[in-house]
Protein backbone atom coordinates (compact mmCIF):
# COMPACT_ATOMS: atom_id res chain seq x y z
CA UNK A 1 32.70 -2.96 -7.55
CA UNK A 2 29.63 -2.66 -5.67
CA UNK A 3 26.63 -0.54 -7.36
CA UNK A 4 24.86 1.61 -5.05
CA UNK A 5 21.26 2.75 -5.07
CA UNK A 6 21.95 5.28 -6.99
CA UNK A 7 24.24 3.94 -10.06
CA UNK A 8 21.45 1.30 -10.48
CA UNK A 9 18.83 3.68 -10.30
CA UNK A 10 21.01 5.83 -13.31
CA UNK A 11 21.91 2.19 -15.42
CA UNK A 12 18.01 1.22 -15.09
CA UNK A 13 17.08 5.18 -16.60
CA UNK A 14 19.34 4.71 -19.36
CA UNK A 15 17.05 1.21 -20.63
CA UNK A 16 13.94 3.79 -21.18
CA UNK A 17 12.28 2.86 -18.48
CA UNK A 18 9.40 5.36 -17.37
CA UNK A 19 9.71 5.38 -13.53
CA UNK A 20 11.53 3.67 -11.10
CA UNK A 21 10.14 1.61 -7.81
CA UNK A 22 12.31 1.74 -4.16
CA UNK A 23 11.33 -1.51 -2.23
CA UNK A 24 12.74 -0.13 1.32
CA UNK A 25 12.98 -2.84 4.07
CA UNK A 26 15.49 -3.24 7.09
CA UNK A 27 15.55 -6.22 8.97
CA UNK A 28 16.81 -5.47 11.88
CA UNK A 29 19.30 -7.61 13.03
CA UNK A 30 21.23 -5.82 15.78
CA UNK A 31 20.01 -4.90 19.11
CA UNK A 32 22.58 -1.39 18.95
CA UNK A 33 20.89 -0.07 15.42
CA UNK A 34 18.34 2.43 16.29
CA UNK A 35 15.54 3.15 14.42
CA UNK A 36 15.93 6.53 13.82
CA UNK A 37 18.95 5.32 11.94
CA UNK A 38 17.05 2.10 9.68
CA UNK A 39 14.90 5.56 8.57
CA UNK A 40 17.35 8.34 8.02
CA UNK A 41 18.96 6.17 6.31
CA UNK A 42 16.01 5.12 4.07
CA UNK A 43 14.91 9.02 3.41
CA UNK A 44 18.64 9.55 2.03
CA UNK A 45 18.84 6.76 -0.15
CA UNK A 46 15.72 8.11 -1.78
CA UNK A 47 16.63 12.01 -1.65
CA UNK A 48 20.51 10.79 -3.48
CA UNK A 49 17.72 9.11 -6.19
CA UNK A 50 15.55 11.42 -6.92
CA UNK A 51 18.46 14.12 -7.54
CA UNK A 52 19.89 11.38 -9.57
CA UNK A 53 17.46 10.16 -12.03
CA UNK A 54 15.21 12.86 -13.99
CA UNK A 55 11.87 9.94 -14.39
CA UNK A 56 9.13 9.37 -11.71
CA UNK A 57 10.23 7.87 -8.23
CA UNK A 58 7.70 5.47 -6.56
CA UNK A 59 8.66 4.34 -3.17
CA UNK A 60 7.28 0.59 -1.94
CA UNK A 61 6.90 0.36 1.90
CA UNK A 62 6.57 -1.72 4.84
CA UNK A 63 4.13 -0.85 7.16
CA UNK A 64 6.15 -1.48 10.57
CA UNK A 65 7.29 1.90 11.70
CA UNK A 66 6.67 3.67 14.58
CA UNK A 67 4.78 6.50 12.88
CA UNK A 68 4.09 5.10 9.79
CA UNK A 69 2.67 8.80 8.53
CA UNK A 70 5.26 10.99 9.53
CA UNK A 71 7.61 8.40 7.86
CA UNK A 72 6.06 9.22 4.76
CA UNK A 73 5.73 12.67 5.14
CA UNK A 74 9.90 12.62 5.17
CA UNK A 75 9.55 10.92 2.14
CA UNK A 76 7.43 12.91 0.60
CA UNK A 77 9.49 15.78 1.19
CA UNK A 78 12.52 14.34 -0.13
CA UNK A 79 11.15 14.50 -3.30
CA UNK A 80 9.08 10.70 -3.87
CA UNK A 81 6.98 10.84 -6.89
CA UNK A 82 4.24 7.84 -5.37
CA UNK A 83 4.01 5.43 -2.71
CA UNK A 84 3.14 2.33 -2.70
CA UNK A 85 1.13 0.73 -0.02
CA UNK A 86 2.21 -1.56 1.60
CA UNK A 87 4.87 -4.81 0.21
CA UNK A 88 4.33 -8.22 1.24
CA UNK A 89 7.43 -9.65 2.19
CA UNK A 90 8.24 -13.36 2.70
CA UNK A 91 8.24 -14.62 5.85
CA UNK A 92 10.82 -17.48 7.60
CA UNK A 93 9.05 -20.42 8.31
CA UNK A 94 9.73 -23.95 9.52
CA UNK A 95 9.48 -27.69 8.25
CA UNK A 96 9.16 -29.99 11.11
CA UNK A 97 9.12 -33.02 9.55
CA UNK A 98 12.48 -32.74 7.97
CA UNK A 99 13.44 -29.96 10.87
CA UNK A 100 14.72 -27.39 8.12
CA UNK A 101 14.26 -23.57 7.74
CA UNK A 102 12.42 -22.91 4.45
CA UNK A 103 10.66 -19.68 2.90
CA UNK A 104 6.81 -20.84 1.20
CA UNK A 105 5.96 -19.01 -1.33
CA UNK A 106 2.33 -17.41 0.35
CA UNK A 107 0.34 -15.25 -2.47
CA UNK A 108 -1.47 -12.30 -0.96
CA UNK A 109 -5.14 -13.69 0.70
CA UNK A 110 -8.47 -11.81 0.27
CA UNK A 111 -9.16 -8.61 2.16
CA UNK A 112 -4.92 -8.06 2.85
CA UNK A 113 -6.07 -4.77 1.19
CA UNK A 114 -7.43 -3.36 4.64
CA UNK A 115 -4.57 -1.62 5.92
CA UNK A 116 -3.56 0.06 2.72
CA UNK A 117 -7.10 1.04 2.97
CA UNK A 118 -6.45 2.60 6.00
CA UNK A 119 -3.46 4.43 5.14
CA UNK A 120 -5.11 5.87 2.07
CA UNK A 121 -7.62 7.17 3.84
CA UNK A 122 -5.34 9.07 6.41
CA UNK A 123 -3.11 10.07 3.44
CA UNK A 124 -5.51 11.68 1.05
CA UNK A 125 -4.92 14.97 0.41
CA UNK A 126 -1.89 14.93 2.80
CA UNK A 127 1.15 14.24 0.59
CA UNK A 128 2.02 15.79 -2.71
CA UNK A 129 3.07 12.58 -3.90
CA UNK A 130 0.45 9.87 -5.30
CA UNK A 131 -0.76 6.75 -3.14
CA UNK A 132 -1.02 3.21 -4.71
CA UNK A 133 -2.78 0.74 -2.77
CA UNK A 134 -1.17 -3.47 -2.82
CA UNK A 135 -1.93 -6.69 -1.21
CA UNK A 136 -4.81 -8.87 -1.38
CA UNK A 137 -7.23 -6.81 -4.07
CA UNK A 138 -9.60 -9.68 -5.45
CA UNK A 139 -12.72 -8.03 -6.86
CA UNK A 140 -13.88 -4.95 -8.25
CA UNK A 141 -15.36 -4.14 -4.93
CA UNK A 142 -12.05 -4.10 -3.34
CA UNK A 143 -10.97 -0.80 -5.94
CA UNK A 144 -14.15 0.65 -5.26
CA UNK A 145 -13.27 0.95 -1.30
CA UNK A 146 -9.56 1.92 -1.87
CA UNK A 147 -10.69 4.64 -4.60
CA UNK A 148 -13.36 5.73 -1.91
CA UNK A 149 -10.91 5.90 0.78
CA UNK A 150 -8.61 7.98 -1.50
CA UNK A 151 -6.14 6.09 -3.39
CA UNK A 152 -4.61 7.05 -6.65
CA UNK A 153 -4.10 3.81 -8.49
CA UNK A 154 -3.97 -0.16 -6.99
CA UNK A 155 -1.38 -2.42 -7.81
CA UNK A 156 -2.79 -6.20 -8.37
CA UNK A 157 -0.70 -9.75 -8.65
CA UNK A 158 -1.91 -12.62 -6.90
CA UNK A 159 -5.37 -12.28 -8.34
CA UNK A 160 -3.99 -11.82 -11.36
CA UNK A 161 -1.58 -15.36 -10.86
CA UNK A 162 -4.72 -16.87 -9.33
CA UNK A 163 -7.38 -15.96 -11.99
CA UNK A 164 -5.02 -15.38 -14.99
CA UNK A 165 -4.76 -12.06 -17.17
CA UNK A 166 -8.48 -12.19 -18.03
CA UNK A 167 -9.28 -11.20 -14.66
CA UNK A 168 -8.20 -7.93 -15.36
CA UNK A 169 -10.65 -6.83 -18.27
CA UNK A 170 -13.94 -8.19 -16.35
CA UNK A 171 -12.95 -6.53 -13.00
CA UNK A 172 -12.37 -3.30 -15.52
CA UNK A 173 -16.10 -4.08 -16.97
CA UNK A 174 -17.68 -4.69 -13.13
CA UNK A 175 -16.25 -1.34 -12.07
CA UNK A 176 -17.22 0.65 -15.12
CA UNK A 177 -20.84 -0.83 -14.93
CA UNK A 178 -20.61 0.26 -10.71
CA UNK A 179 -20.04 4.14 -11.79
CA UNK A 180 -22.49 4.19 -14.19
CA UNK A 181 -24.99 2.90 -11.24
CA UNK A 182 -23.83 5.47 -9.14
CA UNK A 183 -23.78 8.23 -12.00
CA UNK A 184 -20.01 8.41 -12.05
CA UNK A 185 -18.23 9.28 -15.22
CA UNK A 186 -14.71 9.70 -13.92
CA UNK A 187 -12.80 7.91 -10.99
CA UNK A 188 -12.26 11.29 -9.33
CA UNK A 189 -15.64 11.91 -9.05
CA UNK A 190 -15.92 9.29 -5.87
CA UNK A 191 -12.44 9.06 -4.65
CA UNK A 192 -11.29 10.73 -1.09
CA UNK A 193 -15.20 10.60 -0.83
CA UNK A 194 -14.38 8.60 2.32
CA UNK A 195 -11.56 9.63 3.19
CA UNK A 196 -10.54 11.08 6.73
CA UNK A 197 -10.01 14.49 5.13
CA UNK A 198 -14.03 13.90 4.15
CA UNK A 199 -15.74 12.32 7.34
CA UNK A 200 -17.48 13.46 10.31
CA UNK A 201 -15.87 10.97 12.33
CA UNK A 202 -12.04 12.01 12.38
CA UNK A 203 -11.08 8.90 13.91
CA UNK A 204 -12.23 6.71 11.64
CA UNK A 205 -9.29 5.43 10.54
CA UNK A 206 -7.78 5.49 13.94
CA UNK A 207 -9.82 2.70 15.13
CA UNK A 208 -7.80 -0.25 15.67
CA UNK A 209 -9.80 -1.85 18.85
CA UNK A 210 -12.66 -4.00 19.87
CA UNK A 211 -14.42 -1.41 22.43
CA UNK A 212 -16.35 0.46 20.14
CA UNK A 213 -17.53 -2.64 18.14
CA UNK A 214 -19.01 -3.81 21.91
CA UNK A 215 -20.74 0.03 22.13
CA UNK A 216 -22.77 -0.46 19.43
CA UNK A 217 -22.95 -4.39 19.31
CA UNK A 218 -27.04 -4.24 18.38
CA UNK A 219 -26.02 -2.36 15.27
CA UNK A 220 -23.11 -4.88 14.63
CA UNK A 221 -25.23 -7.80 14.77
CA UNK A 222 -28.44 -6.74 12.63
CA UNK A 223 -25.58 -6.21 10.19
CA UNK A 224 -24.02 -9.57 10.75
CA UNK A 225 -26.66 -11.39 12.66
CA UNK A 226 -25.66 -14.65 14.42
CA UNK A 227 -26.54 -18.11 12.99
C-alpha cells in the first residue's frame, strides 16, 4: 500500500503535531513533462491537504520556477497557511579520484539568505499566507534585513549545527539590544519597512544585473573603496 500526501499528512495530525511542512520539489527527468504540469500538480497536492488536515499548512519551496510569484500566489489561494523560503537541496556531485557519483553533505554558507530576502520583499503584503525566510542566516544582522524586507519568521540550522544551540539566545540578546537602539518595542514596528510595497524605487527587488551598479559606480566605491 502506498500512502499518499494526504494519508500521511492525516497519520502525522493524529501524533498532535501543531502544523504540518510540504517540501515540494520535481526533478525533472523527462524532456515530454511540461511545466505547467510539475506545478498543477504541486498546487493539488497541497489544495487535497489542506481540505484534509484541520492544523496549519506551511509549504517549503524551491526557487526555480518560471514565475516564482505567481507560483505562490496559486498556492496561496489553495489555501497554504505559510511559506517557506526557499529549501536547500543537495546537489549531485563527483569524486574523481575514485571516479564515483557521491552527494556531500554542504551546510548553508553566509549571506544564502539574499534571495529569500528578495522574495520577502516582493511578497509582503501580497499573500494572505505568512512568509518564513531559510538558508544561510548567520547573525542577528541577517533577521534584521529579512524582518525589514518583510518576513514573518526565519527558519535557522546550519548556524545553529555550526555554533551549537547557544547561538540562538545571544543572536536573541543582539537583536533585542538593536530595537531598543532604534526605539523598537515590537518586531512589527520595522518589518515591511523595506519592503517593495514601502519603497520609492519599485524595482528594487527586480534588480538582478550589473548595469546599474556601473551607473552609479562613484557611489559604489566610496562605499566599498578599492584597496
Amino acid at each position: 500500500y502506498e500512502l499518499t500526501w494526504v494519508d500521511y499528512a492525516k497519520e502525522l495530525e493524529q501524533t498532535g503535531i501543531d502544523a504540518l511542512e510540504i517540501n515540494l520539489f520535481a526533478i525533472p527527468g523527462y524532456f515530454e513533462t511540461e511545466g505547467r504540469k510539475i506545478e498543477d500538480r504541486q498546487v493539488q497536492i497541497v489544495q487535497s491537504v489542506r481540505k484534509a488536515v484541520k492544523i496549519p499548512v506551511s509549504v517549503k519551496l524551491s526557487p526555480f520556477y518560471t514565475n516564482t510569484l505567481n507560483f505562490i500566489k496559486k498556492l496561496d489561494e489553495a489555501g497554504a497557511d505559510g511559506f517557506v523560503l526557499f529549501n536547500r537541496f543537495f546537489q549531485p556531485d563527483i569524486h574523481i579520484g575514485e571516479e564515483l557519483f557521491y552527494f556531500p553533505w554542504d551546510l548553508s554558507k553566509e549571506n544564502d539568505y539574499q534571495l529569500a530576502l528578495r522574495y520577502s520583499g516582493l511578497l509582503y503584503q501580497n499573500t494572505e499566507a505568512s512568509i518564513c525566510a531559510s538558508r544561510g542566516i548567520y547573525r542577528y544582522e541577517d533577521i534584521i534585513k529579512l524582518i525589514l524586507a518583510g518576513t514573518d519568521t526565519v527558519q535557522i540550522v546550519s548556524a545553529v549545527y555550526k555554533n551549537q544551540p547557544s547561538w540562538v539566545t545571544s543572536t536573541l540578546h543582539h537583536l533585542s539590544d538593536w530595537m531598543n537602539e532604534k526605539g523598537y518595542t515590537k518586531l512589527n514596528d520595522f518589518r515591511g519597512k523595506l519592503s517593495r510595497k514601502n519603497l520609492k524605487d519599485p524595482f528594487a527587488y527586480q534588480r538582478a544585473q550589473y548595469i546599474d551598479i556601473l551607473m552609479k559606480s562613484e557611489e559604489v566605491f566610496k562605499k566599498y573603496p578599492m584597496k
